[in-house]
N, C-alpha and C. Protein backbone atom coordinates (compact mmCIF):
# COMPACT_ATOMS: atom_id res chain seq x y z
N UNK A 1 -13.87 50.83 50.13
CA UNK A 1 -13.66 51.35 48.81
C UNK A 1 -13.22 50.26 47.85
N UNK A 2 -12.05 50.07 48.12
CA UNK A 2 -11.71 48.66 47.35
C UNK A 2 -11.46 47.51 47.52
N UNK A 3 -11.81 46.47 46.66
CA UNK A 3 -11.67 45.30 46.50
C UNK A 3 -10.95 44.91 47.49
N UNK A 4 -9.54 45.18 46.67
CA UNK A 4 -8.46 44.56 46.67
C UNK A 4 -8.21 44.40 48.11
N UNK A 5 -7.29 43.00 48.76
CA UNK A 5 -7.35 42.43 49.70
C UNK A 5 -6.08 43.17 50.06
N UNK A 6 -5.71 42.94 51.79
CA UNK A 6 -4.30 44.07 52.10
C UNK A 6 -4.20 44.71 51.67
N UNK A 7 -4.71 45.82 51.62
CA UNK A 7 -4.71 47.91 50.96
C UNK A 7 -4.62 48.25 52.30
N UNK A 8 -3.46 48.95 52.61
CA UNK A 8 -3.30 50.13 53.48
C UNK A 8 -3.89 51.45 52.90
N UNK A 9 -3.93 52.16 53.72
CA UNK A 9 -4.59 53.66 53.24
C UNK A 9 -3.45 54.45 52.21
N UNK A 10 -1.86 54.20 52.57
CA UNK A 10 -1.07 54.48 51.81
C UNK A 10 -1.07 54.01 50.39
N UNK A 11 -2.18 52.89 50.23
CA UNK A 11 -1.76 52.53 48.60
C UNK A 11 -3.52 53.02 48.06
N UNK A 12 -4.31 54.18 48.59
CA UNK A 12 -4.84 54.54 47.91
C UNK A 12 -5.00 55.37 46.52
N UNK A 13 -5.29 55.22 45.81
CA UNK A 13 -4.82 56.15 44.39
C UNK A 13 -6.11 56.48 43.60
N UNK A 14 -5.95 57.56 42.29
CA UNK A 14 -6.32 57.65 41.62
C UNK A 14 -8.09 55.97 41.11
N UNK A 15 -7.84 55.43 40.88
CA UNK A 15 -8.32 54.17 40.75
C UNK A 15 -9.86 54.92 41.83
N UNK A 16 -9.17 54.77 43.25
CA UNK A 16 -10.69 54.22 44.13
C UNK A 16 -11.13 55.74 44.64
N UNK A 17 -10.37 56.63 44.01
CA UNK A 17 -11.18 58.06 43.61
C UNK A 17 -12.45 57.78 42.58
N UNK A 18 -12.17 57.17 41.95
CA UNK A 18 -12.99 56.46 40.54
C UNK A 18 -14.45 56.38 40.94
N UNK A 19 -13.64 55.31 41.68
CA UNK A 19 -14.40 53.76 42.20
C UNK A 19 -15.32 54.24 43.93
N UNK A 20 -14.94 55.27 44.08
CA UNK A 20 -15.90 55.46 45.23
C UNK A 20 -17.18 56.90 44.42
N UNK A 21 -16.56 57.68 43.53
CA UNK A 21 -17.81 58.51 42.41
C UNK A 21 -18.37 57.24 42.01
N UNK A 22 -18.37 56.43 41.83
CA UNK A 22 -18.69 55.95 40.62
C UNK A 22 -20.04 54.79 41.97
N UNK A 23 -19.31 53.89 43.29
CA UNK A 23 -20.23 53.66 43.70
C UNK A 23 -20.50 54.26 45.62
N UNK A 24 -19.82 54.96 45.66
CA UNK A 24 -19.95 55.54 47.16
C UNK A 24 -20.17 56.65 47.41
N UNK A 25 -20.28 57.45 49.24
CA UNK A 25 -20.50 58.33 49.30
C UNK A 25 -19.40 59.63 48.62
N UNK A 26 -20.07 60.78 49.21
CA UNK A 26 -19.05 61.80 49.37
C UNK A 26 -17.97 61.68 50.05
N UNK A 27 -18.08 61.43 51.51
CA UNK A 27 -17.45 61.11 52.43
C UNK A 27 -16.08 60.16 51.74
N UNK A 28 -16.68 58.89 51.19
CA UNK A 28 -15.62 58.09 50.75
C UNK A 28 -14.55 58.79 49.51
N UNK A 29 -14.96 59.58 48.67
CA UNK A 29 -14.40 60.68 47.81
C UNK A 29 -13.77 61.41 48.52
N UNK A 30 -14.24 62.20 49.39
CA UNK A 30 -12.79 62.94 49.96
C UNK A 30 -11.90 62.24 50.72
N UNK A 31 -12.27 61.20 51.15
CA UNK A 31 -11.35 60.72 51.88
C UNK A 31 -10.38 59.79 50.96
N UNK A 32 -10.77 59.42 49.89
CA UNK A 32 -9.70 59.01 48.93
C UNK A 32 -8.81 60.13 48.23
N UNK A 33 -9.61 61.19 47.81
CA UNK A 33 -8.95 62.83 47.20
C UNK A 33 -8.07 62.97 48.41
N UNK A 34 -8.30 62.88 49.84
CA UNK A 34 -6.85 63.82 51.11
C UNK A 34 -6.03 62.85 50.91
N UNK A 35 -5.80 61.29 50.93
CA UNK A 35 -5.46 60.25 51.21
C UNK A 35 -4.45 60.38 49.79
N UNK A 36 -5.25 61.08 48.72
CA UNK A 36 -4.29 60.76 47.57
C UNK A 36 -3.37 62.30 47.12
N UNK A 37 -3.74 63.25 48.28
CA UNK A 37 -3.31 64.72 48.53
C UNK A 37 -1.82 64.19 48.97
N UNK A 38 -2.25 64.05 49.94
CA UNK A 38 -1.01 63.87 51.38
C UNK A 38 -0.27 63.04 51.01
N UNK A 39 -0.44 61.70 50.17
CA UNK A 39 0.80 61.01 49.32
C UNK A 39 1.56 61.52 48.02
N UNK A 40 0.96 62.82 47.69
CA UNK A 40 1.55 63.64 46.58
C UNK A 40 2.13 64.79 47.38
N UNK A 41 2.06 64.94 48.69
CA UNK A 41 2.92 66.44 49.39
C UNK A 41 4.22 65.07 49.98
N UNK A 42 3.47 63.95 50.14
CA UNK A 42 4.88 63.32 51.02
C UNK A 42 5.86 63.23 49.82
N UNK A 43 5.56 62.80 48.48
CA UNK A 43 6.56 62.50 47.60
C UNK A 43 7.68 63.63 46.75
N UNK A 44 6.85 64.74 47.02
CA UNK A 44 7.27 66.04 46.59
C UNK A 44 8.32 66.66 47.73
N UNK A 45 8.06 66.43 49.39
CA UNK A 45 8.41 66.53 50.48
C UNK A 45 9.75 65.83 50.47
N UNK A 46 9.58 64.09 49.98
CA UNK A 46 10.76 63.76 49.91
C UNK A 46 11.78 63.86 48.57
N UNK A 47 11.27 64.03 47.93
CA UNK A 47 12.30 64.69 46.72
C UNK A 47 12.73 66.04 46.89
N UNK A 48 12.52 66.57 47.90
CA UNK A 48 13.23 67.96 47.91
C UNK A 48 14.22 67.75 49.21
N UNK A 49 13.80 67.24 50.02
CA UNK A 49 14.25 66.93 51.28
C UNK A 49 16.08 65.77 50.39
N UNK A 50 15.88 64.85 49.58
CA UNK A 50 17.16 64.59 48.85
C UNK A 50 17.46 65.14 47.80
N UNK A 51 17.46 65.75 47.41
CA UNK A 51 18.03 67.47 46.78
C UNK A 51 18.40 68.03 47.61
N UNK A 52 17.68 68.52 49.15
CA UNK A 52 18.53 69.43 49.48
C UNK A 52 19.61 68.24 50.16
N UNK A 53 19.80 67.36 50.34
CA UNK A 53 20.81 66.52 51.01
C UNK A 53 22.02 66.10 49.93
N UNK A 54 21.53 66.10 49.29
CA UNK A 54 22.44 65.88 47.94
C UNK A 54 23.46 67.33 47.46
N UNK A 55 23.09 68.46 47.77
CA UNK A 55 23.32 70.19 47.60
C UNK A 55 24.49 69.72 48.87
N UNK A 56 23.95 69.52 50.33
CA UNK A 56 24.73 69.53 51.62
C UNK A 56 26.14 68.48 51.22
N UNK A 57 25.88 67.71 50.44
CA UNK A 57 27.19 66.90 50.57
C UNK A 57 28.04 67.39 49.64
N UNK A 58 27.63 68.42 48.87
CA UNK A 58 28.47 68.68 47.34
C UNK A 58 29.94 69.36 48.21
C-alpha cells in the first residue's frame, strides 16, 4: 500500500485508504478500512478503560 519505509500495520490510516481506491485492489481497501476500524475501537477502548481507572481511584 504504502510507500513509506518501516510502516507497521498499526500506523495504517486514513491516507492509504486513499491510496489503495485510488491505486489497488478491493482486498487492499478493506484491509486498510479493518486495520483503520480496530485502531479506532483500540483508542476508544483505551480511553474508557482510563476513565474507568481514574472513577476507581477517586
Amino acid at each position: 500500500m504504502s510507500t513509506t519505509s518501516n510502516r507497521g500495520q498499526d500506523d495504517i490510516g486514513k491516507n492509504d485508504i486513499g491510496e489503495a481506491v485510488a491505486t489497488g485492489t478491493n482486498r487492499q481497501v478493506m484491509t486498510a478500512a479493518l486495520f483503520l476500524a480496530m485502531d479506532e475501537e483500540l483508542l476508544h477502548e483505551t480511553e474508557r478503560d482510563n476513565r474507568d481507572a481514574g472513577l476507581a481511584m477517586v
